[in-house]
Protein backbone atom coordinates (compact mmCIF):
# COMPACT_ATOMS: atom_id res chain seq x y z
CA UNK A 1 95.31 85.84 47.74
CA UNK A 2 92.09 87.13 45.92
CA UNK A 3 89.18 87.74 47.58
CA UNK A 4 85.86 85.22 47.10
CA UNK A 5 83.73 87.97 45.44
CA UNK A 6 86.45 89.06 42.57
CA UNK A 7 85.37 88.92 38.64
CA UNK A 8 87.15 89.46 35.85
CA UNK A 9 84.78 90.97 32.85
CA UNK A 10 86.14 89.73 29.60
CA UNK A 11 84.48 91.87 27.13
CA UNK A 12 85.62 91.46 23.41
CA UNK A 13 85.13 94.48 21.09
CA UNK A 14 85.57 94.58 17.09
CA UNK A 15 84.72 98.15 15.10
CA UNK A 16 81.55 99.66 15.93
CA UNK A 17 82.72 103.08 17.68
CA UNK A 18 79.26 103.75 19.44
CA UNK A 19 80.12 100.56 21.54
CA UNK A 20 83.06 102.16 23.16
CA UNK A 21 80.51 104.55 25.52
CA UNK A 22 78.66 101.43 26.28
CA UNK A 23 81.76 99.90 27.19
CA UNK A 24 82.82 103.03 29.11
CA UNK A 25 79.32 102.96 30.97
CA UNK A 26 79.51 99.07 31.79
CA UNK A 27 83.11 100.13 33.50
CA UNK A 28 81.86 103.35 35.54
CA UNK A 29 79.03 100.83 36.79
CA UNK A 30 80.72 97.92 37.79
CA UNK A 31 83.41 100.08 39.86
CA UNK A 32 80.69 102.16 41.29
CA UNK A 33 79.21 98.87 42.45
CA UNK A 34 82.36 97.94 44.78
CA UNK A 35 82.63 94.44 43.30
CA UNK A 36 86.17 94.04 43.36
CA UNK A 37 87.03 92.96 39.60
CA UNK A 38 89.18 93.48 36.70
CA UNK A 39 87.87 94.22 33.18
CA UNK A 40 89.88 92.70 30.07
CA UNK A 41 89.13 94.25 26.64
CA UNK A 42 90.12 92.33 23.81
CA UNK A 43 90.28 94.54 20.82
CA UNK A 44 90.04 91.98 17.80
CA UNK A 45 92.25 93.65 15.34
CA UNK A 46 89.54 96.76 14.73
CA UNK A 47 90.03 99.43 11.45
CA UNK A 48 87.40 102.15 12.85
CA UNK A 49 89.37 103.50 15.40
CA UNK A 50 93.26 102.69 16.31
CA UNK A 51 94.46 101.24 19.24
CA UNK A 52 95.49 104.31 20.76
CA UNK A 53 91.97 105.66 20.50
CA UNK A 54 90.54 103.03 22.07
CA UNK A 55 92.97 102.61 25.20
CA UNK A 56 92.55 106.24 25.69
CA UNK A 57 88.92 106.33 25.52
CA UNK A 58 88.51 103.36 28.14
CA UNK A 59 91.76 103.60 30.34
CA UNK A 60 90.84 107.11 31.17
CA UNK A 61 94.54 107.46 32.63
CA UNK A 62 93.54 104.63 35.17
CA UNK A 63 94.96 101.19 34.43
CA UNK A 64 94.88 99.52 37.81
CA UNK A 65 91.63 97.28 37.12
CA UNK A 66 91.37 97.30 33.26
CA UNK A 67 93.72 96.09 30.22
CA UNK A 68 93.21 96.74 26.55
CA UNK A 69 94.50 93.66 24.86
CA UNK A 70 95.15 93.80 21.39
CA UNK A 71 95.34 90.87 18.68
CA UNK A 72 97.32 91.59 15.34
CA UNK A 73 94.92 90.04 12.96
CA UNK A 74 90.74 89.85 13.30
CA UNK A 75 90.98 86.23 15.31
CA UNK A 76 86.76 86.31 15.68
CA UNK A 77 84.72 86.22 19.19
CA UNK A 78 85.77 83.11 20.38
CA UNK A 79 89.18 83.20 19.90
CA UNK A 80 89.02 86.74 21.44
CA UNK A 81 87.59 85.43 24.38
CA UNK A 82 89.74 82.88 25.27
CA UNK A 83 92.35 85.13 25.06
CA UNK A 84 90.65 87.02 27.63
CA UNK A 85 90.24 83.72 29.57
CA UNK A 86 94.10 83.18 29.72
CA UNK A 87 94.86 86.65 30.95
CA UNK A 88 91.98 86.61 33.80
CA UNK A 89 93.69 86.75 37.42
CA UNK A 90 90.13 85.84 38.68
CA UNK A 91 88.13 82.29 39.27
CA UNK A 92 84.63 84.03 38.29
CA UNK A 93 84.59 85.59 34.30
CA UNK A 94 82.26 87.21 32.77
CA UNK A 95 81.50 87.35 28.92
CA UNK A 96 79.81 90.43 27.79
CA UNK A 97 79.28 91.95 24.19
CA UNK A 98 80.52 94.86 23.79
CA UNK A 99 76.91 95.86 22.51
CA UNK A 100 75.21 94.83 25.70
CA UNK A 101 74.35 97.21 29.25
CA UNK A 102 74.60 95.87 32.60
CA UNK A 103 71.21 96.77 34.54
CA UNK A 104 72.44 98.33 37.59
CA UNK A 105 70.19 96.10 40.25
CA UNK A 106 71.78 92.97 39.24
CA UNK A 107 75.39 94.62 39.23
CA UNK A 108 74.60 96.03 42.87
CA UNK A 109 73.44 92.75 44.57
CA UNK A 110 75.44 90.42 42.32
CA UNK A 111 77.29 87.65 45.60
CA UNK A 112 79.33 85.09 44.45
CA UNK A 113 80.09 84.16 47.91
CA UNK A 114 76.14 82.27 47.98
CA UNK A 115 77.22 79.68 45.45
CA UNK A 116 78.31 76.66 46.04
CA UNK A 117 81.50 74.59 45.12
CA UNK A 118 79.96 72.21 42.54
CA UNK A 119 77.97 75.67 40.57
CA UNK A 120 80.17 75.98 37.19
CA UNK A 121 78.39 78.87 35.63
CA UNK A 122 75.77 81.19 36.71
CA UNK A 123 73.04 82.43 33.80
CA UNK A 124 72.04 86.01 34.09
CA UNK A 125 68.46 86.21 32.43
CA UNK A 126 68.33 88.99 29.53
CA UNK A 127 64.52 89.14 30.65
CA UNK A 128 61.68 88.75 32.18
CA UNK A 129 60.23 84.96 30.98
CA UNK A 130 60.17 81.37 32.93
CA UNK A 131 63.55 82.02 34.58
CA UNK A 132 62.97 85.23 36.61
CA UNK A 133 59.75 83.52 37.90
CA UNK A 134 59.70 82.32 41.69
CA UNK A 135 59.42 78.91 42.73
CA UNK A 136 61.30 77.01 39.97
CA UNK A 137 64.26 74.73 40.53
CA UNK A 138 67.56 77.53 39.79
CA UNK A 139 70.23 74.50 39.58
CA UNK A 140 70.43 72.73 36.33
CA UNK A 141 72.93 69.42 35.47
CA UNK A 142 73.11 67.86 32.08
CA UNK A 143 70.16 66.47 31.88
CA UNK A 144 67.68 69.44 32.76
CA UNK A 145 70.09 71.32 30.60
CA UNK A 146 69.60 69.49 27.99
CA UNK A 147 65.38 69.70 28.56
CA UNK A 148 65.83 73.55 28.90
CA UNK A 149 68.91 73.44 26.15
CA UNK A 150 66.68 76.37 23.68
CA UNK A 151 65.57 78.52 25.91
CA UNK A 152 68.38 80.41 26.99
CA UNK A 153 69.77 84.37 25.91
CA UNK A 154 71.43 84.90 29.04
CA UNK A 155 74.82 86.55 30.45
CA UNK A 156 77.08 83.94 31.22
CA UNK A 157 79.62 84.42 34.77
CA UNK A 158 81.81 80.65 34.82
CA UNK A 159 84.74 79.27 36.99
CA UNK A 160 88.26 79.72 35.09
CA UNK A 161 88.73 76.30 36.39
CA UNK A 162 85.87 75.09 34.49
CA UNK A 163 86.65 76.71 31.07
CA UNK A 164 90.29 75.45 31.52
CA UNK A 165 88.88 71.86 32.40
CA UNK A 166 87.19 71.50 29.05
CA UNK A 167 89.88 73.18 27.06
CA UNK A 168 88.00 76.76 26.96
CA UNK A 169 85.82 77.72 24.22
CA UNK A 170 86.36 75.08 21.12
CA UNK A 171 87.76 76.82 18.10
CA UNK A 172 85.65 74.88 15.87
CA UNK A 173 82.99 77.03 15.12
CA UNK A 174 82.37 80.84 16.27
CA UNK A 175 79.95 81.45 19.08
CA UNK A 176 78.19 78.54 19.59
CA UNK A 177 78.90 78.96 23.67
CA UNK A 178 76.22 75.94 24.48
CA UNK A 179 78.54 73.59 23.24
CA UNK A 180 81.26 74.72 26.32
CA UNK A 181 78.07 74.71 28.56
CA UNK A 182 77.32 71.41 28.07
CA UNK A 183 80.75 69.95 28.24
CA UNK A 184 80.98 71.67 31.80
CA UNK A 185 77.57 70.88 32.96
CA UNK A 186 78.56 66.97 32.24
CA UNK A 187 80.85 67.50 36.09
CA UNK A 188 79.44 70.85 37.39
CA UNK A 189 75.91 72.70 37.53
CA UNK A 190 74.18 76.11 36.32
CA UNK A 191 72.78 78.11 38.85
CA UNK A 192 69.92 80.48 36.86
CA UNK A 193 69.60 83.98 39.24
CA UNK A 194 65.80 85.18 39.14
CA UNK A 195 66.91 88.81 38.11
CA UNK A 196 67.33 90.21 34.45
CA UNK A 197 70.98 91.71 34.30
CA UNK A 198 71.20 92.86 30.90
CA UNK A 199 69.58 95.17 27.81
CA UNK A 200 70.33 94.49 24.40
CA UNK A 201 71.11 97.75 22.42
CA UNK A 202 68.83 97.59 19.56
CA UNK A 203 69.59 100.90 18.42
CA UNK A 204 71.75 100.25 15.46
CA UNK A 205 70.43 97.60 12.70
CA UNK A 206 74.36 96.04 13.40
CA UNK A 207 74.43 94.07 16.08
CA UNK A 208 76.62 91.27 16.26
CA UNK A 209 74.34 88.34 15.59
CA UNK A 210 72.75 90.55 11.84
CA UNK A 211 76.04 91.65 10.79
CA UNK A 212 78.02 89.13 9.98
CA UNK A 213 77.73 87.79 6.02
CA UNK A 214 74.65 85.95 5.81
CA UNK A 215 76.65 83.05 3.65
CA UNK A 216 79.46 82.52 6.51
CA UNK A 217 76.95 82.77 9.87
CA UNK A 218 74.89 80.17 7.85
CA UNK A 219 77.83 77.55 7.33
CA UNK A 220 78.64 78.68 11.28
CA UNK A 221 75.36 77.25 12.23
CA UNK A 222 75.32 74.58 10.93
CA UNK A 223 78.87 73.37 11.93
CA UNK A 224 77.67 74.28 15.60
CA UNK A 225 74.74 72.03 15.38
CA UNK A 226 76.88 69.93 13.76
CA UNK A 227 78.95 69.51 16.30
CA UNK A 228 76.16 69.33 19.23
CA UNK A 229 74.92 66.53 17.61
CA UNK A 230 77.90 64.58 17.27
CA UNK A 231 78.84 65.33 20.75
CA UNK A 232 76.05 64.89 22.64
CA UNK A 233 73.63 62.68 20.04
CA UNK A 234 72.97 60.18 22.94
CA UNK A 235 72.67 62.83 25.70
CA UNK A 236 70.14 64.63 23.50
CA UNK A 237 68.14 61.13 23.08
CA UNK A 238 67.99 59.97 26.25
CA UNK A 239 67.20 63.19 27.67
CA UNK A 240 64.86 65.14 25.66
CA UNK A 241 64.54 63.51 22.26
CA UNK A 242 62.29 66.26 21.03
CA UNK A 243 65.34 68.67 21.73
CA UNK A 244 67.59 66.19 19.32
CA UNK A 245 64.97 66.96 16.88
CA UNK A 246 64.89 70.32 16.94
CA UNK A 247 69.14 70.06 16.99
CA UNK A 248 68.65 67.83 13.63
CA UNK A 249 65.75 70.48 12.25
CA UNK A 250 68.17 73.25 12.55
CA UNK A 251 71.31 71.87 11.01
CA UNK A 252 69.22 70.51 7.86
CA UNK A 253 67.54 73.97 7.97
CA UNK A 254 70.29 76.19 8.02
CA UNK A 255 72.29 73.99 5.55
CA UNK A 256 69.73 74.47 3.21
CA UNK A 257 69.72 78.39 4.14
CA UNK A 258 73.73 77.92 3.28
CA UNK A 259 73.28 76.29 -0.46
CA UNK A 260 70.37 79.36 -0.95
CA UNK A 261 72.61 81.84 0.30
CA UNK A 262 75.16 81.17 -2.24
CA UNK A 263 73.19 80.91 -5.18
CA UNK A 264 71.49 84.10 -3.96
CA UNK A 265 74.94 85.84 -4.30
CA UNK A 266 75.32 84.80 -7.76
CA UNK A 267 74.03 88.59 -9.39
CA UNK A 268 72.38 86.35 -11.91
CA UNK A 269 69.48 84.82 -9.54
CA UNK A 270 67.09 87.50 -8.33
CA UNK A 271 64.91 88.18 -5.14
CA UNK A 272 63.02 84.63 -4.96
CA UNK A 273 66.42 82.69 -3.86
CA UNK A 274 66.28 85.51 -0.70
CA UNK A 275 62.27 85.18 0.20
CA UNK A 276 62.88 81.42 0.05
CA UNK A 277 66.07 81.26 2.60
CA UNK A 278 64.13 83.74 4.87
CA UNK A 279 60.67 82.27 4.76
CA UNK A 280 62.87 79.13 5.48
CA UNK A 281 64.68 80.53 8.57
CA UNK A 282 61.20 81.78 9.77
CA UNK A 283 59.47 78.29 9.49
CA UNK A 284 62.96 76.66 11.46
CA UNK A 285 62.45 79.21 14.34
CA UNK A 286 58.97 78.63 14.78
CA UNK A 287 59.05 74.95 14.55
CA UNK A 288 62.30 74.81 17.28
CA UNK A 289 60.91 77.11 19.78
């Protein structure tokens, strides 16, 4: 029988040696913490260090609360994860880039135990903004959600049973968590905690979301919004139309940041194809936020 307050920390990892000692750090934190968890690396078929390097860098001789699980071929984030999902022994997960560092007074005086039956995921806030602020309502459902859908970068911590209810993340498109978010929030709600529990590393220019090719995390977004849309058009409308048009904005935006993208790798077109898919990208983000 598990105990109430157990976690498992899935935390998917693909080249990028420096993120091993953040890895490494997140580990020594969390067990220094006393939460009683289990951490599940999924190594997604990396080529700058071998497997053996890895395991002995973050097993430490000590394999009683972590796993290094390896796929044979580069599967992508999402896939990665739900193979950590499968393997987790506990009904609270975690997701956390390999990239990110847990802030130590959130880890410390992190209690599952104060949520209720019918919370499905809780949102750690990656800072200070409108969520860490006192006196706001901390439980969402679809609809306020859907109202809020755009202003979220947080750490997500959801019930296995929830992620196996709606068939775990959908291998449609990579990333593109909302989608899973919303599909649980349609039976179960988001509790948002008022603390910031995370810190980007922005010390390398290669951070998972700039350095991916620029041609294949275009098509990616706009099959994600792609797929919002279709699956939650009438939510969207009946809840916060202006939200539907900010879904519709972005797809049509980054679609046209797709066709750009491709011409601009043609050698043959020059720097104007580039200005005009970022200054495009700029004017999206402003408009949707």
């Amino acid at each position: 029988m598990t105990k109430k307050n157990s976690i498992s920390i899935v935390i998917p990892i693909f080249n990028r040696t420096y993120t091993i000692q953040i890895v490494k750090k997140n580990i020594s934190l969390v067990r220094n913490s006393g939460l009683n968890c289990e951490f599940i690396i999924v190594n997604d078929y990396s080529t700058e260090f071998s497997r053996n390097e890895l395991e002995v860098a973050l097993l430490d001789n000590d394999t009683k609360d972590c796993r290094v699980l390896h796929n044979n071929e580069n599967l992508g984030v999402t896939k990665s994860k739900n193979i950590g999902i499968s393997n987790a022994k506990y009904e609270w997960i975690m997701f956390l880039d390999s990239d990110v560092e847990l802030k130590s007074d959130f880890i410390n005086n992190l209690n599952l135990n104060i949520l209720r039956k019918n919370i499905g995921i809780l949102f750690v806030p990656s800072r200070a903004d409108v969520f860490t602020n006192k006196g706001i309502d901390r439980e969402y459902n679809l609809s306020t959600y859907i109202k809020n859908y755009f202003n979220y970068e947080c750490l997500p911590i959801v019930r296995k049973s929830c992620l196996l209810e709606v068939g775990l993340f959908t291998n449609e498109v990579s990333g593109f968590e909302g989608i899973t978010w919303l599909e649980i929030s349609r039976k179960h709600k988001i509790f948002i905690i008022p603390t910031v529990g995370i810190k980007y590393n922005n010390s390398s220019d290669d951070r998972l979301s700039t350095k991916s090719n620029k041609i294949n995390r275009s098509r990616n977004m706009c099959d994600g919004y792609k797929v919002i849309i279709r699956n939650f058009f009438f939510f969207f409308l009946f809840y916060s139309p202006i939200n539907l048009i900010r879904l519709v904005i972005r797809f049509y935006g980054y679609l046209l940041i797709y066709k750009l993208n491709i011409i601009n790798s043609k050698k043959s077109y020059g720097l104007k194809y580039k200005l005009t898919s970022s200054i495009i990208g700029f004017i999206i983000y402003f408009i949707t936020n």
